[in-house]
C-alpha atoms as a PDB file:
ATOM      1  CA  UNK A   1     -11.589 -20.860 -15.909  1.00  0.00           C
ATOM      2  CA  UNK A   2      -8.446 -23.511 -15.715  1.00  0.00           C
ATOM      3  CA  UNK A   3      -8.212 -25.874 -18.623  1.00  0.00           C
ATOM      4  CA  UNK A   4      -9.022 -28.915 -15.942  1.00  0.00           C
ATOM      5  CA  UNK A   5     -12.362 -27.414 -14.779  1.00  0.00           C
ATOM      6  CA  UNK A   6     -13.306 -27.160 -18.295  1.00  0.00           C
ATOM      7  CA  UNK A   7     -12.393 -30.526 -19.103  1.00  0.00           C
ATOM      8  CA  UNK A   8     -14.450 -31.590 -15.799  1.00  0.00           C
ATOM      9  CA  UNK A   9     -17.317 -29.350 -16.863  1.00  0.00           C
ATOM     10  CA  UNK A  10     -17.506 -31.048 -20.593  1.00  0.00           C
ATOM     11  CA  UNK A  11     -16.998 -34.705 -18.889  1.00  0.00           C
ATOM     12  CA  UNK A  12     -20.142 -33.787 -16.603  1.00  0.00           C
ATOM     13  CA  UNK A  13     -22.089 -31.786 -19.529  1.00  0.00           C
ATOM     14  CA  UNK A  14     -22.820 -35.075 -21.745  1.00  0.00           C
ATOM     15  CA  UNK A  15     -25.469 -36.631 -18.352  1.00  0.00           C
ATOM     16  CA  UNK A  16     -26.352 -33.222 -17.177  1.00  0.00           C
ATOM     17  CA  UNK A  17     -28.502 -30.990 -19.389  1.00  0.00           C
ATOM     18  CA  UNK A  18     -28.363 -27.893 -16.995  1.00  0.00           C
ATOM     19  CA  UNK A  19     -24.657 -27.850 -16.807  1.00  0.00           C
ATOM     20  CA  UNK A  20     -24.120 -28.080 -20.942  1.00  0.00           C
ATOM     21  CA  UNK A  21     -26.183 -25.148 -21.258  1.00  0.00           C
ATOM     22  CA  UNK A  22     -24.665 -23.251 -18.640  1.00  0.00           C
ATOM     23  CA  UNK A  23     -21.469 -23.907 -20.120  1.00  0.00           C
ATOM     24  CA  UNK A  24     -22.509 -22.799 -23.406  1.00  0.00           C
ATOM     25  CA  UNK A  25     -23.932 -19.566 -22.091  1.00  0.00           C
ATOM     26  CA  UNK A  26     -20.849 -19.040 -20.491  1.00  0.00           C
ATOM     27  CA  UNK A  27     -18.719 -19.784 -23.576  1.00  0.00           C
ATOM     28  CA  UNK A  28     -21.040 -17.334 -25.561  1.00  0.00           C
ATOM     29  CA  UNK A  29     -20.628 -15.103 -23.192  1.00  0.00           C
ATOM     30  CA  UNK A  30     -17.005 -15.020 -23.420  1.00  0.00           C
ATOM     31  CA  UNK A  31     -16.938 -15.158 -27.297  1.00  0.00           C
ATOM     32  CA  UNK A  32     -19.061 -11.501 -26.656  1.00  0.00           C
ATOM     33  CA  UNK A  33     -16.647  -9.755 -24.258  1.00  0.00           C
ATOM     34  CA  UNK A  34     -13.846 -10.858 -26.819  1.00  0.00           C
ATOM     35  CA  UNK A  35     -15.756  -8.940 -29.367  1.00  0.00           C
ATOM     36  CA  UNK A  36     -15.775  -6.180 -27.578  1.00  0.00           C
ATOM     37  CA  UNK A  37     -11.884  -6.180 -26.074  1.00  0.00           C
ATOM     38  CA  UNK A  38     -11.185  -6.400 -30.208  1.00  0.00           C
ATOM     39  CA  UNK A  39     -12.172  -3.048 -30.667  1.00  0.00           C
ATOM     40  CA  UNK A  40     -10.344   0.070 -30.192  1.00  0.00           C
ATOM     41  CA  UNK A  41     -12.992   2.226 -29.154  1.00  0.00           C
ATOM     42  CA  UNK A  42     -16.011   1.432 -27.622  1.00  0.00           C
ATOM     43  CA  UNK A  43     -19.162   3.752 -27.159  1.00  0.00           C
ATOM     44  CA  UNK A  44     -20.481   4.524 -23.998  1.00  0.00           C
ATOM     45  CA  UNK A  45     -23.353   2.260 -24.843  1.00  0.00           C
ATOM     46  CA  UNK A  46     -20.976  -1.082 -25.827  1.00  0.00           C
ATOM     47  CA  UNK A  47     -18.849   0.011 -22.198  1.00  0.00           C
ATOM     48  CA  UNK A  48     -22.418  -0.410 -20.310  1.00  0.00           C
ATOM     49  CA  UNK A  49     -23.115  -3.333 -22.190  1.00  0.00           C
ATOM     50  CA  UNK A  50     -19.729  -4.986 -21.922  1.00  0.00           C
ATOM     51  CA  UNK A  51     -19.842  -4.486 -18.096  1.00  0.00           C
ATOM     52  CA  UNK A  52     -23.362  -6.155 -18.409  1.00  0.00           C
ATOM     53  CA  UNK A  53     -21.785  -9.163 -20.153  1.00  0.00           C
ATOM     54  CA  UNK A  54     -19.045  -9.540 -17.878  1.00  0.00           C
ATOM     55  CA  UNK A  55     -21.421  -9.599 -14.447  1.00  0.00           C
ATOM     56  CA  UNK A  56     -23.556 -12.463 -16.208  1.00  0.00           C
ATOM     57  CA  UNK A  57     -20.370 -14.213 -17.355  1.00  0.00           C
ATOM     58  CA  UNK A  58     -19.228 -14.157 -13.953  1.00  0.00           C
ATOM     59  CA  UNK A  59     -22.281 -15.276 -12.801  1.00  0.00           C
ATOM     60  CA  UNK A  60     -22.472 -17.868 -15.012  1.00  0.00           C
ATOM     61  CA  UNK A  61     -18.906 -19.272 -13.982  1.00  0.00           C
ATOM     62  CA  UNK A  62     -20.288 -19.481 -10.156  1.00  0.00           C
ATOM     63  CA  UNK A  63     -23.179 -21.638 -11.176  1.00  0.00           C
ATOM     64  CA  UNK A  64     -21.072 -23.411 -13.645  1.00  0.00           C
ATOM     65  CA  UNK A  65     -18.803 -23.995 -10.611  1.00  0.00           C
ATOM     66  CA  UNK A  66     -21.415 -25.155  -7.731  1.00  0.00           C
ATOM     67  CA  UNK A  67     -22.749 -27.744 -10.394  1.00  0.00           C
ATOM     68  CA  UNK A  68     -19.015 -28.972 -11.039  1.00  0.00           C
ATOM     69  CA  UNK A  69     -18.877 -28.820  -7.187  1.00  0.00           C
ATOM     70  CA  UNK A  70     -21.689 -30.906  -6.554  1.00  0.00           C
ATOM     71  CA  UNK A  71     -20.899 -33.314  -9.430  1.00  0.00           C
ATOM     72  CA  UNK A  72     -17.188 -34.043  -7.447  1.00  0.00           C
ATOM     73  CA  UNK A  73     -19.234 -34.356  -3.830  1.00  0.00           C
ATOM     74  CA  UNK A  74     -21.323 -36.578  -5.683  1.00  0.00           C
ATOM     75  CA  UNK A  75     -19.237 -39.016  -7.788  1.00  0.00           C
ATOM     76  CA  UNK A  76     -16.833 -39.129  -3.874  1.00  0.00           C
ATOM     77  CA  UNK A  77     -19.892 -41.035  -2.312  1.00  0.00           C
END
């Protein structure tokens, strides 16, 4: 995510509820994946779960995106 979007997102996030705590999920998120590119070795267990992690981080970037979308289409009429 580019630094502007998150600036956007955090501008948006203090009048919309659902968008702060997407954006926290998806900062969580990220703090967990970081954990796991930290270690050197991961079991085949933290490799399933990392790749679990990074589909609902993705995931949580798209919705984080259509609300930032929808808060620009909004705040242009």
């Amino acid at each position: 995510m580019e630094h502007r979007e998150e600036e956007l997102i955090q501008q948006h996030a203090v009048h919309d509820e659902e968008l702060r705590g997407l954006y926290q999920e998806h900062l969580e998120l990220k703090h967990q994946l970081e954990a796991f590119r930290n270690k050197l070795y991961l079991t085949p267990e933290e490799e399933l779960e990392k790749k679990r992690i990074q589909k609902l981080k993705l995931a949580s970037k798209d919705r984080l995106m259509d609300l930032l979308n929808r808060h620009q289409h909004d705040g242009a009429h």
